[in-house]
C-alpha atoms as a PDB file:
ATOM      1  CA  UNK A   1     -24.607   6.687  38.144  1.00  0.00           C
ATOM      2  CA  UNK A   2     -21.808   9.134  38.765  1.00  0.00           C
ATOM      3  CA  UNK A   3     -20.608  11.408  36.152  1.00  0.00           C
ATOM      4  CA  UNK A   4     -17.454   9.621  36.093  1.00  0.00           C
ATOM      5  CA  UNK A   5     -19.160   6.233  35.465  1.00  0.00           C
ATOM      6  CA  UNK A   6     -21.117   8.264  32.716  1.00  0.00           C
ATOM      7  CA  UNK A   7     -18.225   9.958  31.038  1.00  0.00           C
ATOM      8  CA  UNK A   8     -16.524   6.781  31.390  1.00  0.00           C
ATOM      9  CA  UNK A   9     -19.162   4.476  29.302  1.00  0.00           C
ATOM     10  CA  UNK A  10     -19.617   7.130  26.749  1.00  0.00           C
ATOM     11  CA  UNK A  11     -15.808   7.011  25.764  1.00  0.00           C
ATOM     12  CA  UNK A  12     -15.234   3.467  25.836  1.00  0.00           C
ATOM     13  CA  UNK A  13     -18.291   2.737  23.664  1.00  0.00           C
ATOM     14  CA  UNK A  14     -17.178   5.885  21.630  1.00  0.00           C
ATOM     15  CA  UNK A  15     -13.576   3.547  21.306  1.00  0.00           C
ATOM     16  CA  UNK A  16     -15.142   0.473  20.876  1.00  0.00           C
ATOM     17  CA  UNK A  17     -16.836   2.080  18.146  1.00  0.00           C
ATOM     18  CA  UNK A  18     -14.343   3.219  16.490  1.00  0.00           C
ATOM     19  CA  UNK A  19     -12.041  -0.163  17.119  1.00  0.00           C
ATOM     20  CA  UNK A  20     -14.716  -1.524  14.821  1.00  0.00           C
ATOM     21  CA  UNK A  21     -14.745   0.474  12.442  1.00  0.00           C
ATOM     22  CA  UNK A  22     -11.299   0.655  12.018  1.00  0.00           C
ATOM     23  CA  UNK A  23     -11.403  -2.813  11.206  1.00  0.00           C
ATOM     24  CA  UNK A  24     -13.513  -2.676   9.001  1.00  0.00           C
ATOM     25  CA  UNK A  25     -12.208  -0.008   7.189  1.00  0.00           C
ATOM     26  CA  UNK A  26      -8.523  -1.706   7.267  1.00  0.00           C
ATOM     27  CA  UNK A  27      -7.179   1.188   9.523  1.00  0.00           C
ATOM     28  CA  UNK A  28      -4.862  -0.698  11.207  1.00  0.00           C
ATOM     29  CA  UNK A  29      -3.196   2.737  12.436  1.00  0.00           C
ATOM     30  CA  UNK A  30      -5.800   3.322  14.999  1.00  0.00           C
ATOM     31  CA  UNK A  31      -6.093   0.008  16.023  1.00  0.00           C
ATOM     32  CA  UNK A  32      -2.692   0.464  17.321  1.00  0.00           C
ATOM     33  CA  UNK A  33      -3.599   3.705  18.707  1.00  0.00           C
ATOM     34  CA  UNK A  34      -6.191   2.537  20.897  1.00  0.00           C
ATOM     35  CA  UNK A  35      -4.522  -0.903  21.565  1.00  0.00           C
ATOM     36  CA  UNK A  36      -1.978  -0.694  24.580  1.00  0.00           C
ATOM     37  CA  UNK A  37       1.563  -1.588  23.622  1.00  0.00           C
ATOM     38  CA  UNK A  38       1.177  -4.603  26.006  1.00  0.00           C
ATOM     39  CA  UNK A  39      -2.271  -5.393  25.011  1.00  0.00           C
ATOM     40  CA  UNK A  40      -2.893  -9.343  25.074  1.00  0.00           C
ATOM     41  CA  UNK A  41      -6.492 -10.835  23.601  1.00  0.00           C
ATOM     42  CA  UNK A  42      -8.143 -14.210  22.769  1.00  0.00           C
ATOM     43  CA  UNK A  43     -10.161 -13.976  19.415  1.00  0.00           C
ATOM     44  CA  UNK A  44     -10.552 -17.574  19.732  1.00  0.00           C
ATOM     45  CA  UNK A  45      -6.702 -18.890  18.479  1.00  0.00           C
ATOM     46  CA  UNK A  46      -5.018 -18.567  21.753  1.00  0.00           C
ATOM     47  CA  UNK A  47      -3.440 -15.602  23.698  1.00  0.00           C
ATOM     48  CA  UNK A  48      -2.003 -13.147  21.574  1.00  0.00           C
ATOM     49  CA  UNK A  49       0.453 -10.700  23.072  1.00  0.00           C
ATOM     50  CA  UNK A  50       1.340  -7.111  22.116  1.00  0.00           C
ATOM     51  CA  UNK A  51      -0.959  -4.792  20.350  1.00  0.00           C
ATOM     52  CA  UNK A  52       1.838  -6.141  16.605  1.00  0.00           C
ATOM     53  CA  UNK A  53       0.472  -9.696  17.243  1.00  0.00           C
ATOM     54  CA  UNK A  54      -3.305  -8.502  17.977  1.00  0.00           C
ATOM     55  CA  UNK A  55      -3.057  -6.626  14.629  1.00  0.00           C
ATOM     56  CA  UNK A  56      -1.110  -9.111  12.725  1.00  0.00           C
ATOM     57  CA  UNK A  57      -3.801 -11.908  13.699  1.00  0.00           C
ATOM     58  CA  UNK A  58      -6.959  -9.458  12.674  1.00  0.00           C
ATOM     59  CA  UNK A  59      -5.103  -8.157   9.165  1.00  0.00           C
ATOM     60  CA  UNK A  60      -4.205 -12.043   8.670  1.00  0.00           C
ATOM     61  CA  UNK A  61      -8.612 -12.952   8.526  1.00  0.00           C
ATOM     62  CA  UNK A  62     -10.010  -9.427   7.487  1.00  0.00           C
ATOM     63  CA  UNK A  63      -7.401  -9.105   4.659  1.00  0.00           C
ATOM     64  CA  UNK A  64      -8.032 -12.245   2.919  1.00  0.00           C
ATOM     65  CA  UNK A  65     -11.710 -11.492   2.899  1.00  0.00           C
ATOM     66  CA  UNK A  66     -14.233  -8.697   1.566  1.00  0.00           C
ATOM     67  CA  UNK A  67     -16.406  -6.246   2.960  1.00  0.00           C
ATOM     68  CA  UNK A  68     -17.051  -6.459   6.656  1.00  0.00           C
ATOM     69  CA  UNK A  69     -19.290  -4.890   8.998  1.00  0.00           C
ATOM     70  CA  UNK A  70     -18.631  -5.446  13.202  1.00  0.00           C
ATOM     71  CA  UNK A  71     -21.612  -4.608  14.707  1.00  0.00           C
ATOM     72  CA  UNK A  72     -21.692  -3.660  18.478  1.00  0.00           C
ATOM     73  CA  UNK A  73     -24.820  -3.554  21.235  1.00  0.00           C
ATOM     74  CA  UNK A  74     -25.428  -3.922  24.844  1.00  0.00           C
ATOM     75  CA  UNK A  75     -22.809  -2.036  26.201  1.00  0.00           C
ATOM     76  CA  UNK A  76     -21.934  -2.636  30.118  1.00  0.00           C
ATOM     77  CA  UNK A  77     -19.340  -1.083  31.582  1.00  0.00           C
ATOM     78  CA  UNK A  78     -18.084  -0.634  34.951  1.00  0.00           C
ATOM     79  CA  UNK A  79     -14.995   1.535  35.751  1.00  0.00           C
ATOM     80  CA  UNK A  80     -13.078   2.179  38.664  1.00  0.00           C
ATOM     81  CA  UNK A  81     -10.556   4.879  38.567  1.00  0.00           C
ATOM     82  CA  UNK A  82      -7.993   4.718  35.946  1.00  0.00           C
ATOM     83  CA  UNK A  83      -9.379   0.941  34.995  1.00  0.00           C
ATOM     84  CA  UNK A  84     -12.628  -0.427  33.887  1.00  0.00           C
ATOM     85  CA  UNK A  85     -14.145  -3.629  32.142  1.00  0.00           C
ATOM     86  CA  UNK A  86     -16.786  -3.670  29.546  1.00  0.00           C
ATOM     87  CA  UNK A  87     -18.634  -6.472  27.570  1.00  0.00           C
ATOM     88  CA  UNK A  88     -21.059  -5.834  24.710  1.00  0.00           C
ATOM     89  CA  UNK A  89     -22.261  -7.917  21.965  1.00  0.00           C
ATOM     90  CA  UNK A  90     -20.596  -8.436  18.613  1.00  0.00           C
ATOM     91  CA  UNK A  91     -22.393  -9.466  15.025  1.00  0.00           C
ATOM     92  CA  UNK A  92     -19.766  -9.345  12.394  1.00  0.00           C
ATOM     93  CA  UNK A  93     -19.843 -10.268   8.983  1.00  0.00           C
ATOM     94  CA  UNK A  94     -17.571 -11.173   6.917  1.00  0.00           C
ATOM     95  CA  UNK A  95     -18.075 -11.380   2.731  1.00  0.00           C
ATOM     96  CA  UNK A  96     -15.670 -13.425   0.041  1.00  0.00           C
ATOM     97  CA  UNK A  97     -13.114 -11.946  -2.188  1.00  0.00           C
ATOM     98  CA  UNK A  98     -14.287  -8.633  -3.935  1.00  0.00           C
ATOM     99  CA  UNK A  99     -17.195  -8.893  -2.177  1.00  0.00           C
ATOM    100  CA  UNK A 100     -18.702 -12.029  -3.681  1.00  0.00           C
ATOM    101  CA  UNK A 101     -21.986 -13.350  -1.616  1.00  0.00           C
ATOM    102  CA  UNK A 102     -20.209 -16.913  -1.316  1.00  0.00           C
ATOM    103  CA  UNK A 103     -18.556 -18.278   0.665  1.00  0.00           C
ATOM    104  CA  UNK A 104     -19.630 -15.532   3.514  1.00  0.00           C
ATOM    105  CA  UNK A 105     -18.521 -15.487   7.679  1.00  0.00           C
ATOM    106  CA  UNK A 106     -20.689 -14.555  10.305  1.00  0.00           C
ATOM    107  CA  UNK A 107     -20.561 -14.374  14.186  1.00  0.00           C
ATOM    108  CA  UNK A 108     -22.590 -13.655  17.376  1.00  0.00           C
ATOM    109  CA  UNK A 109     -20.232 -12.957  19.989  1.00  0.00           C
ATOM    110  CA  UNK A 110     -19.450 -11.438  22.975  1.00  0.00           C
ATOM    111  CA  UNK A 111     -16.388  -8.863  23.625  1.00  0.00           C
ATOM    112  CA  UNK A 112     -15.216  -8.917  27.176  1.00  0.00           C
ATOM    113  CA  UNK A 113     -12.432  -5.837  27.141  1.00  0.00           C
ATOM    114  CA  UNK A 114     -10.252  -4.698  29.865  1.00  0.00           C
ATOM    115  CA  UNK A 115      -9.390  -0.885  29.866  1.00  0.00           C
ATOM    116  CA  UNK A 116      -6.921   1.574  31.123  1.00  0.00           C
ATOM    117  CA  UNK A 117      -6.905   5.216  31.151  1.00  0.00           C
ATOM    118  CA  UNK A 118      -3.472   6.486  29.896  1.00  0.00           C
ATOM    119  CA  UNK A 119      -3.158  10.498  29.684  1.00  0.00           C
ATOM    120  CA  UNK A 120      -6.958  11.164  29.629  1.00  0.00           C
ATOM    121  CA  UNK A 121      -7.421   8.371  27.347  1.00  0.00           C
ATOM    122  CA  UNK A 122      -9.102   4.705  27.265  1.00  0.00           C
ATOM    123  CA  UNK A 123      -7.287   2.174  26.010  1.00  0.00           C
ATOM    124  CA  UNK A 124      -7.966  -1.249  24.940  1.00  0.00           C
ATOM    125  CA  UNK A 125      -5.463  -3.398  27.306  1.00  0.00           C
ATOM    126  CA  UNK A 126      -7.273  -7.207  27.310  1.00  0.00           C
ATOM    127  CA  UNK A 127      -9.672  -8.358  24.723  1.00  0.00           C
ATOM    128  CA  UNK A 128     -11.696 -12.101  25.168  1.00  0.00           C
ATOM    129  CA  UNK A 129     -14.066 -12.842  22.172  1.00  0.00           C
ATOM    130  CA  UNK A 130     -16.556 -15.544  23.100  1.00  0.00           C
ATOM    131  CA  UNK A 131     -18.029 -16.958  20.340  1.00  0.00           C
ATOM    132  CA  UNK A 132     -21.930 -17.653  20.989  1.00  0.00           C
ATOM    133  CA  UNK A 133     -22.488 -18.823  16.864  1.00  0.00           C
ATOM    134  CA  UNK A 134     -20.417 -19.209  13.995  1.00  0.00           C
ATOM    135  CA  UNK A 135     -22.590 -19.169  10.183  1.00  0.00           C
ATOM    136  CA  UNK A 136     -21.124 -19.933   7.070  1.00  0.00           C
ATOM    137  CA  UNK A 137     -17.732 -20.948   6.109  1.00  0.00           C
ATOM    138  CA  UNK A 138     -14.058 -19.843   7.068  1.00  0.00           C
ATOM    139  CA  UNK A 139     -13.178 -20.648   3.629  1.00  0.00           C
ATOM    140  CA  UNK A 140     -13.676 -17.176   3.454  1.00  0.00           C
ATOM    141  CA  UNK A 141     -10.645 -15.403   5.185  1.00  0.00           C
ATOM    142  CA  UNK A 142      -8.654 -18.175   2.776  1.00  0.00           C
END
């Protein structure tokens, strides 16, 4: 592996990581900082468009709900240049209002992102989510 390809994995998991947390942390600030303006994703609703809509549609579950934890694993990714595509693993969960134990959300999916290099910078510019399992109830998220 080059030391491109190197430098490249270690800081697009380094922003995946921190996409995650962000989320769970309700930092919806650097979501949009490592979103691209023109980002699009499917989350499992449809195409979204724009990094606002991508944002609007994660505050819209993650606000309604408590505590959650996105955990990531099995990083790949391949980059060419100024582009690359990754996929790793996802396990989130998702707990009710102020944190009660029920009703509770949980997923094992897969996050197949698209990336571009803007000023010395990966960003997030395509997101699929492919659910694998869905546990519990969306009653959750409202």
């Amino acid at each position: 592996m080059s030391m491109d390809a190197m430098l490249a994995h270690y800081e697009i998991g380094r922003e995946l990581t921190r996409f995650a947390r962000a989320m769970d942390d309700r930092d919806w600030e650097t979501l949009k900082a490592i979103l691209t303006d023109d980002a699009t994703a499917d989350l499992g609703t449809g195409t979204l468009a724009g990094s606002d809509a991508i944002i609007t549609l994660i505050r819209q579950y993650l606000d309604a709900c408590g505590t959650s934890q996105h955990l990531l694993g099995n990083l790949i990714v391949e980059a060419d240049g100024d582009s690359a595509i990754s996929r790793s693993y996802v396990s989130d969960m998702h707990l009710g209002r102020d944190d009660a134990p029920e009703p509770n959300f949980r997923s094992l999916g897969d996050y197949h992102d698209r990336w571009r290099r803007i000023d010395g910078r990966w960003r997030l510019a395509e997101r699929r989510k492919l659910n694998r399992a869905l546990i519990g109830s969306m009653a959750v998220f409202g």
